[in-house]
C-alpha atoms as a PDB file:
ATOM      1  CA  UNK A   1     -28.461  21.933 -11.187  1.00  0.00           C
ATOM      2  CA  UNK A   2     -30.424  23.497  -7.996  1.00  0.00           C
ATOM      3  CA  UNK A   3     -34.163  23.240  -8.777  1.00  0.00           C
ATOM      4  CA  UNK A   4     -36.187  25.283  -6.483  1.00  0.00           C
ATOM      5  CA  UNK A   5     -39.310  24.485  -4.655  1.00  0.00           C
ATOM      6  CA  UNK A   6     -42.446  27.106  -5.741  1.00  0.00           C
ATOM      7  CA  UNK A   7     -44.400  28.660  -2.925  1.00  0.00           C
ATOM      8  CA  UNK A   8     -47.763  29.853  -2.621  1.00  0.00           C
ATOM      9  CA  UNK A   9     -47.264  33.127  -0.969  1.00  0.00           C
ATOM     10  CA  UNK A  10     -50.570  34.594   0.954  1.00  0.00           C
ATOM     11  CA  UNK A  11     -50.889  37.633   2.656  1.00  0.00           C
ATOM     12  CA  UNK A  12     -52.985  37.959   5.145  1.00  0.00           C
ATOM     13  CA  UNK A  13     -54.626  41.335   6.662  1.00  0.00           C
ATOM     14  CA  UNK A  14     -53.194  43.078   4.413  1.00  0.00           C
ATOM     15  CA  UNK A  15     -55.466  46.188   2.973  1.00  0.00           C
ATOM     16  CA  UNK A  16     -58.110  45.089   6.275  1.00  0.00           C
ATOM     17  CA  UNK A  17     -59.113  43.119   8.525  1.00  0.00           C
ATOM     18  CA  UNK A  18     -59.243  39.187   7.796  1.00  0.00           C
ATOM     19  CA  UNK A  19     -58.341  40.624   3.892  1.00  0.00           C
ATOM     20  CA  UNK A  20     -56.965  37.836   1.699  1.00  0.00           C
ATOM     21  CA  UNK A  21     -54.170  38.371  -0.979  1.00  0.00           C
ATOM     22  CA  UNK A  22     -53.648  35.413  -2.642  1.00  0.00           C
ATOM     23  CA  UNK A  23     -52.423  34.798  -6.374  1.00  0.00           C
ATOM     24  CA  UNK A  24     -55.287  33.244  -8.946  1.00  0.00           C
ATOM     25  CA  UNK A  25     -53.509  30.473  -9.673  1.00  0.00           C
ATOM     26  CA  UNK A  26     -50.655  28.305  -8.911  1.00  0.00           C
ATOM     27  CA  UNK A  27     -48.773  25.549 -10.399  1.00  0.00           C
ATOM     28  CA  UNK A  28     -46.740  23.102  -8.917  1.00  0.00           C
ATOM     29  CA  UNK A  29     -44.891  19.770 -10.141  1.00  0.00           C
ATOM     30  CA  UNK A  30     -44.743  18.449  -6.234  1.00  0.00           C
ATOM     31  CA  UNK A  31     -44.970  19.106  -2.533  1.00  0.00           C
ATOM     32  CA  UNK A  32     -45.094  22.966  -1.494  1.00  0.00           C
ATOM     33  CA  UNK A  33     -45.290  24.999   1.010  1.00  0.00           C
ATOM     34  CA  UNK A  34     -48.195  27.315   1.408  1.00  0.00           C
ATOM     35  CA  UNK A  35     -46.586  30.492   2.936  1.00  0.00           C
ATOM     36  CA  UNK A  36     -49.234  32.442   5.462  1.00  0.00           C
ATOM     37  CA  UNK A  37     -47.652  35.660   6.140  1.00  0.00           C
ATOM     38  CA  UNK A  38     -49.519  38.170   8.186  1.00  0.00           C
ATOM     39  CA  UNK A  39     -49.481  41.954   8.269  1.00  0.00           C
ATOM     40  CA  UNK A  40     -51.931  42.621  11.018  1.00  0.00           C
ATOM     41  CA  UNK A  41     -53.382  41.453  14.135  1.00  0.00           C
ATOM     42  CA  UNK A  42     -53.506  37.315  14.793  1.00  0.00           C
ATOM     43  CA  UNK A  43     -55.653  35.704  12.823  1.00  0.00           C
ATOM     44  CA  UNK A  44     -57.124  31.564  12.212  1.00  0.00           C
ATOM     45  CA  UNK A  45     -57.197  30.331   8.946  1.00  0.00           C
ATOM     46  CA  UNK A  46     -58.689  27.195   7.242  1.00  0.00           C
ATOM     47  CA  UNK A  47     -57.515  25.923   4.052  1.00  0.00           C
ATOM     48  CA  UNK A  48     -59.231  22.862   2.309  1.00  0.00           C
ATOM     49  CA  UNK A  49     -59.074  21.679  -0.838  1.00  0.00           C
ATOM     50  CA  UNK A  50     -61.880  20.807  -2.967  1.00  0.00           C
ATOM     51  CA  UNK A  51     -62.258  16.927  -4.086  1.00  0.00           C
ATOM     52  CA  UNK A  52     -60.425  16.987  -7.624  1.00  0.00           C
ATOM     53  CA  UNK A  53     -57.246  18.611  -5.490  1.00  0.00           C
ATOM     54  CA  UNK A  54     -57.866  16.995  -2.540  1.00  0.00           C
ATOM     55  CA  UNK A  55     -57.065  13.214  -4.098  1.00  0.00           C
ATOM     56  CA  UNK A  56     -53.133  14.351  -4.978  1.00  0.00           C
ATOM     57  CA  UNK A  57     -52.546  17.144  -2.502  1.00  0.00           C
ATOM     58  CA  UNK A  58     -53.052  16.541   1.074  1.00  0.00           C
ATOM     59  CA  UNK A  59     -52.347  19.228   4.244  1.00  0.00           C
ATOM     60  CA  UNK A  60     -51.163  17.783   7.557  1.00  0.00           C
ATOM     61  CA  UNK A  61     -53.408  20.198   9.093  1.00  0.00           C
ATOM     62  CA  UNK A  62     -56.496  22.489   7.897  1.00  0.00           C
ATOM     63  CA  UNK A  63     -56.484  24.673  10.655  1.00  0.00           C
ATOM     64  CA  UNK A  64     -53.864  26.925  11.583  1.00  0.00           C
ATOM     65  CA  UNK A  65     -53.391  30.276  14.202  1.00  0.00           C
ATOM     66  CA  UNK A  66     -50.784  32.911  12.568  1.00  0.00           C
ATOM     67  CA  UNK A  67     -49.543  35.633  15.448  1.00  0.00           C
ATOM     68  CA  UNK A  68     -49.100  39.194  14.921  1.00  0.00           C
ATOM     69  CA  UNK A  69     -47.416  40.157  12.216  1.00  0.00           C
ATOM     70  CA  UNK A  70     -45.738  36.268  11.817  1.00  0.00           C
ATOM     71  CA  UNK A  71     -45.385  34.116   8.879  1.00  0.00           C
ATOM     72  CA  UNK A  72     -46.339  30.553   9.037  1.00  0.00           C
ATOM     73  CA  UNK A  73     -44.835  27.593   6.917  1.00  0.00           C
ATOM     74  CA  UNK A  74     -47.878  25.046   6.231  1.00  0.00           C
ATOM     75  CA  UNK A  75     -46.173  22.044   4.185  1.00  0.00           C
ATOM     76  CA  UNK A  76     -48.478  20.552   1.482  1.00  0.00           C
ATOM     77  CA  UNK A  77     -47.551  17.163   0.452  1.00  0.00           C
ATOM     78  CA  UNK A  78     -48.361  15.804  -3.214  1.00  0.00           C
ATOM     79  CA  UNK A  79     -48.714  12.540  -5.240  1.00  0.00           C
ATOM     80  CA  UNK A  80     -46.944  11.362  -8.284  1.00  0.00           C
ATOM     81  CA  UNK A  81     -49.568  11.917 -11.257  1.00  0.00           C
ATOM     82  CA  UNK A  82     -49.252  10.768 -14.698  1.00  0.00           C
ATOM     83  CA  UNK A  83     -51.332  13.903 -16.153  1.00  0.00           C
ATOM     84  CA  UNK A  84     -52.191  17.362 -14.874  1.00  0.00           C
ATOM     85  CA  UNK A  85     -54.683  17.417 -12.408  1.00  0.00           C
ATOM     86  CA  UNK A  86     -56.478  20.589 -11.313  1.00  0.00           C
ATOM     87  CA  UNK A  87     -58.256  21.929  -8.520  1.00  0.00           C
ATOM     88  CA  UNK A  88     -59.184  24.375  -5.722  1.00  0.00           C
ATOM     89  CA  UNK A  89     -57.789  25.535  -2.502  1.00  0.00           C
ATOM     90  CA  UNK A  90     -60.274  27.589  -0.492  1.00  0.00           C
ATOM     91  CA  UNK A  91     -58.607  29.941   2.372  1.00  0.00           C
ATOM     92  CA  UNK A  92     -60.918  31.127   4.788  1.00  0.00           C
ATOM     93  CA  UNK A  93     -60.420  33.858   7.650  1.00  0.00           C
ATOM     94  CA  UNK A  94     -62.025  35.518   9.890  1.00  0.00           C
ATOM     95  CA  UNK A  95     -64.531  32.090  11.341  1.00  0.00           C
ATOM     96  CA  UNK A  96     -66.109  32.168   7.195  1.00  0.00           C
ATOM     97  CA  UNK A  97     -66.074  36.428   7.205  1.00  0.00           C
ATOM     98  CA  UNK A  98     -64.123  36.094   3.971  1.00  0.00           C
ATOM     99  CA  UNK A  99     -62.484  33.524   1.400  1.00  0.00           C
ATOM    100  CA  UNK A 100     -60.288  33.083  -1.288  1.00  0.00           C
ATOM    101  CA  UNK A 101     -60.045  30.480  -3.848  1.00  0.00           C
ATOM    102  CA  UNK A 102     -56.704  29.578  -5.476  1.00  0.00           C
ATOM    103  CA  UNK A 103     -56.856  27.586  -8.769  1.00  0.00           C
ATOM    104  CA  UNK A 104     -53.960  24.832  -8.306  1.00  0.00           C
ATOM    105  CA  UNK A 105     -52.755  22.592 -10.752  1.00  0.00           C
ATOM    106  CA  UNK A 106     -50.415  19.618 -10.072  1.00  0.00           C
ATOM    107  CA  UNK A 107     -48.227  18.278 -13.131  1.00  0.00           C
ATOM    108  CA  UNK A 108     -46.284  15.272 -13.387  1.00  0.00           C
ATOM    109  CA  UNK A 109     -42.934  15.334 -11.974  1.00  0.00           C
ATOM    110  CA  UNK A 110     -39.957  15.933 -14.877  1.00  0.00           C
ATOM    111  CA  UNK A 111     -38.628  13.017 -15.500  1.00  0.00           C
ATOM    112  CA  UNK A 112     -35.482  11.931 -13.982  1.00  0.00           C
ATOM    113  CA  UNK A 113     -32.230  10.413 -16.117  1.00  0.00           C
ATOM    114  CA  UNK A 114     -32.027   6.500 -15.290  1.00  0.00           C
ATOM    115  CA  UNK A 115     -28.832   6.543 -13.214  1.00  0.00           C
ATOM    116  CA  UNK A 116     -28.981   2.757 -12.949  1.00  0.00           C
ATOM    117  CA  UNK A 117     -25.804   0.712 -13.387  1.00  0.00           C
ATOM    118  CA  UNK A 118     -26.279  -2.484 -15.415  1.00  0.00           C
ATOM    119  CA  UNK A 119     -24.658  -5.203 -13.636  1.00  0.00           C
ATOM    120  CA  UNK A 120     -23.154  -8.185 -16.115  1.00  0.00           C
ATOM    121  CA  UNK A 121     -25.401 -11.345 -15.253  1.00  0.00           C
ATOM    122  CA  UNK A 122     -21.516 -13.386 -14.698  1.00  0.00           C
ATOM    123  CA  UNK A 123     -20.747 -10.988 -12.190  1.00  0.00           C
ATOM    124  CA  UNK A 124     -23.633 -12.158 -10.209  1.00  0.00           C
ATOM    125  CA  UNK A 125     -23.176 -15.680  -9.896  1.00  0.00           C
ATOM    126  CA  UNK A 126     -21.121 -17.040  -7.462  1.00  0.00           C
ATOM    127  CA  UNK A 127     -17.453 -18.643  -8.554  1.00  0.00           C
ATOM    128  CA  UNK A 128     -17.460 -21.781  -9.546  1.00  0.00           C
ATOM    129  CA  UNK A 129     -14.471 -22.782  -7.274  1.00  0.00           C
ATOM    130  CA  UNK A 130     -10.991 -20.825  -6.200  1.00  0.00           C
ATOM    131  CA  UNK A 131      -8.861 -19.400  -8.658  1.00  0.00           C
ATOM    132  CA  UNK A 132      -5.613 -21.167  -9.707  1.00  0.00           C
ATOM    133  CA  UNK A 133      -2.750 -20.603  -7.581  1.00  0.00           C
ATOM    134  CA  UNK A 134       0.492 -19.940 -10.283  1.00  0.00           C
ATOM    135  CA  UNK A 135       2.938 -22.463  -9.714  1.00  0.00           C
ATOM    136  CA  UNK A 136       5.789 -20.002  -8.087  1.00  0.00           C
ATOM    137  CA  UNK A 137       3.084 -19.189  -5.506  1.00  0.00           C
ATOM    138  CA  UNK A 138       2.431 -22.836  -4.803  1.00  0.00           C
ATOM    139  CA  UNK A 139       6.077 -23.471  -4.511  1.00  0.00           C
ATOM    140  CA  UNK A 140       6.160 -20.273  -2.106  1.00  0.00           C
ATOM    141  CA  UNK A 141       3.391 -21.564   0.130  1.00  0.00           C
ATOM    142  CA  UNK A 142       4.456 -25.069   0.783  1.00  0.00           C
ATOM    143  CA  UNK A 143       8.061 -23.941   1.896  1.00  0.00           C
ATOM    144  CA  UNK A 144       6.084 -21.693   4.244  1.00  0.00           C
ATOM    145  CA  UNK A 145       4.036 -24.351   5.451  1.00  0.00           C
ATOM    146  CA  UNK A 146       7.373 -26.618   5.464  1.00  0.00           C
ATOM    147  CA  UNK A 147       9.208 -24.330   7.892  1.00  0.00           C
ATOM    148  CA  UNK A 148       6.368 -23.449   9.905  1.00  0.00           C
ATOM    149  CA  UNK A 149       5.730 -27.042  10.851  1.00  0.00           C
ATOM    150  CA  UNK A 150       9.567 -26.984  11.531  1.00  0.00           C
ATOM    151  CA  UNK A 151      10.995 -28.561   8.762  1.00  0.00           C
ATOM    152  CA  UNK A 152      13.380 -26.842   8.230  1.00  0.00           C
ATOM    153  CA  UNK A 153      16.394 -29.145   8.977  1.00  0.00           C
ATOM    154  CA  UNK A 154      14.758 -31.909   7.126  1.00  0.00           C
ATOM    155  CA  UNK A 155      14.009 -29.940   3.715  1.00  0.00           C
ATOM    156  CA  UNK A 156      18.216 -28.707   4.341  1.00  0.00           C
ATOM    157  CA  UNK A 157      19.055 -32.047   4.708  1.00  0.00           C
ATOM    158  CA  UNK A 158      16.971 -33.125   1.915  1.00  0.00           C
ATOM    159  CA  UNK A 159      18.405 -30.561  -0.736  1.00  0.00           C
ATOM    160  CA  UNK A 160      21.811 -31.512   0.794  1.00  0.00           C
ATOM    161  CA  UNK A 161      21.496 -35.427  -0.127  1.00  0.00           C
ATOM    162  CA  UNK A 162      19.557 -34.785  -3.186  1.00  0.00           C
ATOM    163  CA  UNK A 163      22.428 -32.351  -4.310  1.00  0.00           C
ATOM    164  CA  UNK A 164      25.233 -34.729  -2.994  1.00  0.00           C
ATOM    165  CA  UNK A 165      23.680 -37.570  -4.599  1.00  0.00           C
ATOM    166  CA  UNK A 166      23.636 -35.935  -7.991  1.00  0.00           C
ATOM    167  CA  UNK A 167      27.885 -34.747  -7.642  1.00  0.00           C
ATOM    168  CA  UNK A 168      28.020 -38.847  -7.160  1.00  0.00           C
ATOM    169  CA  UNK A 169      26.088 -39.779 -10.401  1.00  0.00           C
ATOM    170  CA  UNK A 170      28.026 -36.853 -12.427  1.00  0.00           C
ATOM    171  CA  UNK A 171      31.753 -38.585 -11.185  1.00  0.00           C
ATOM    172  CA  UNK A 172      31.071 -42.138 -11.814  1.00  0.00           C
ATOM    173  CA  UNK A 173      28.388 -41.778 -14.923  1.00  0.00           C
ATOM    174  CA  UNK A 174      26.903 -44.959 -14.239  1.00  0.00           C
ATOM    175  CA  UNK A 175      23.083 -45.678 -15.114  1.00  0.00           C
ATOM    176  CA  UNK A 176      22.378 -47.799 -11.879  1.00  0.00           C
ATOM    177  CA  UNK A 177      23.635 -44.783  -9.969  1.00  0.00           C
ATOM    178  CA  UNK A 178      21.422 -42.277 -11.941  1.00  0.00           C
ATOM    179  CA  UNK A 179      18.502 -44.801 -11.014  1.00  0.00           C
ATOM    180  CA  UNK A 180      19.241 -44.861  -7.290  1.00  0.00           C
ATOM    181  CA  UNK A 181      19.325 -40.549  -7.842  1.00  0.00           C
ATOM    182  CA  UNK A 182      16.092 -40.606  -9.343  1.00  0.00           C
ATOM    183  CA  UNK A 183      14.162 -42.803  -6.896  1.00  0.00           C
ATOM    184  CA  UNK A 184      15.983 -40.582  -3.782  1.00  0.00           C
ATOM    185  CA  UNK A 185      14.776 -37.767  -6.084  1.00  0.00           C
ATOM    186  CA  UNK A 186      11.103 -39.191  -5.810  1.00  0.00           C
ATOM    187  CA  UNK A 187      11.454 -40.208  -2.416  1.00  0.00           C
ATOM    188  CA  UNK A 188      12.579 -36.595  -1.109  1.00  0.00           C
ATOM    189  CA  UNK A 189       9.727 -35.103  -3.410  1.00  0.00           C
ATOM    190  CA  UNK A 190       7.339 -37.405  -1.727  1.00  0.00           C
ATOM    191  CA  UNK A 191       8.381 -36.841   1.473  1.00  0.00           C
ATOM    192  CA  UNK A 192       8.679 -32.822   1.036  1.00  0.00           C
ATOM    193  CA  UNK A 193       4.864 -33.092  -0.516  1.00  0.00           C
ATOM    194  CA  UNK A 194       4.066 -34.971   2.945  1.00  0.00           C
ATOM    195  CA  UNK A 195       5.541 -32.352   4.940  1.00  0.00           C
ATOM    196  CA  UNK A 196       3.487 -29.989   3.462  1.00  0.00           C
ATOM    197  CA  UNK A 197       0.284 -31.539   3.051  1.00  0.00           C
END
């Protein structure tokens, strides 16, 4: 939704000289701009507002020179208010030869959806350490590290006596040789876990 920004139109030099034609009133729910347009010759104009006005609205400038038949932007900046507040703005021409008083009332802003996003309060504390690491990714890693460190021959010459050691125990079916297999089993799992460590 595009909302648009109300302006306080004012002619000036319109029906005469230094002549003022300015709308009664004017409502606004934040900053405007106060639009000097000018149908005649150049001209200096003062705006002010009186002290109600002058506590929410504020002008960068009071003064301003409009050229011949130009239109001049003056931006008018306002504060956020909890409750109407109402006022005057006094345009003046002509060095004080005539003036015009605009009643101006500022309203609180509309209020705008909160678009915050509630964060979980676990999400904001730090981990409490690394997550696991499955086993098949643990198994992964340390045959990268083995080969990288260039084990390679030993961890194929481990797998090869490991492997050769169980054919043995199989054929004869003896339990000292499925001892001497299990400690060479522990040994080579040792030494692989050194390799990798």
């Amino acid at each position: 939704m595009v909302s648009t920004v109300p302006t306080l139109d004012v002619e000036l030099n319109g029906e005469t000289v230094h002549d003022i034609d300015a709308p009664d009133s004017f409502v606004t729910d934040g900053p405007f701009p106060v639009v000097l347009e000018n149908s005649g010759r150049s001209t200096h104009v003062h705006l002010h507002f009186d002290d109600d006005l002058d506590r929410v609205a504020a002008l960068d400038e009071g003064n301003h020179f409009v050229a011949d038949e130009a239109t001049r932007h003056v931006h008018v900046s306002t504060a956020d208010v909890d409750e109407a507040v109402r006022g005057k703005l006094e345009i003046v021409t002509g060095y004080g030869s005539n003036t015009k008083y605009v009643d101006v009332r500022v309203d609180p802003s509309p209020e705008t959806p909160d678009e915050s996003v509630v964060v979980d309060e676990r999400l904001s504390a730090p981990p409490e350490g690394p997550p696991d690491v499955p086993p098949g990714r643990q198994v992964v890693n340390a045959l990268d590290r083995l080969v990288r460190r260039g084990g390679t021959a030993g961890a194929v010459f481990g797998f090869l006596a490991v492997a050769a050691a169980v054919t043995v125990a199989l054929a004869v079916d003896s339990a000292v040789v499925w001892l001497a297999v299990g400690i060479a089993l522990m040994v080579a799992f040792g030494a692989a876990l050194l390799a990798v460590t």
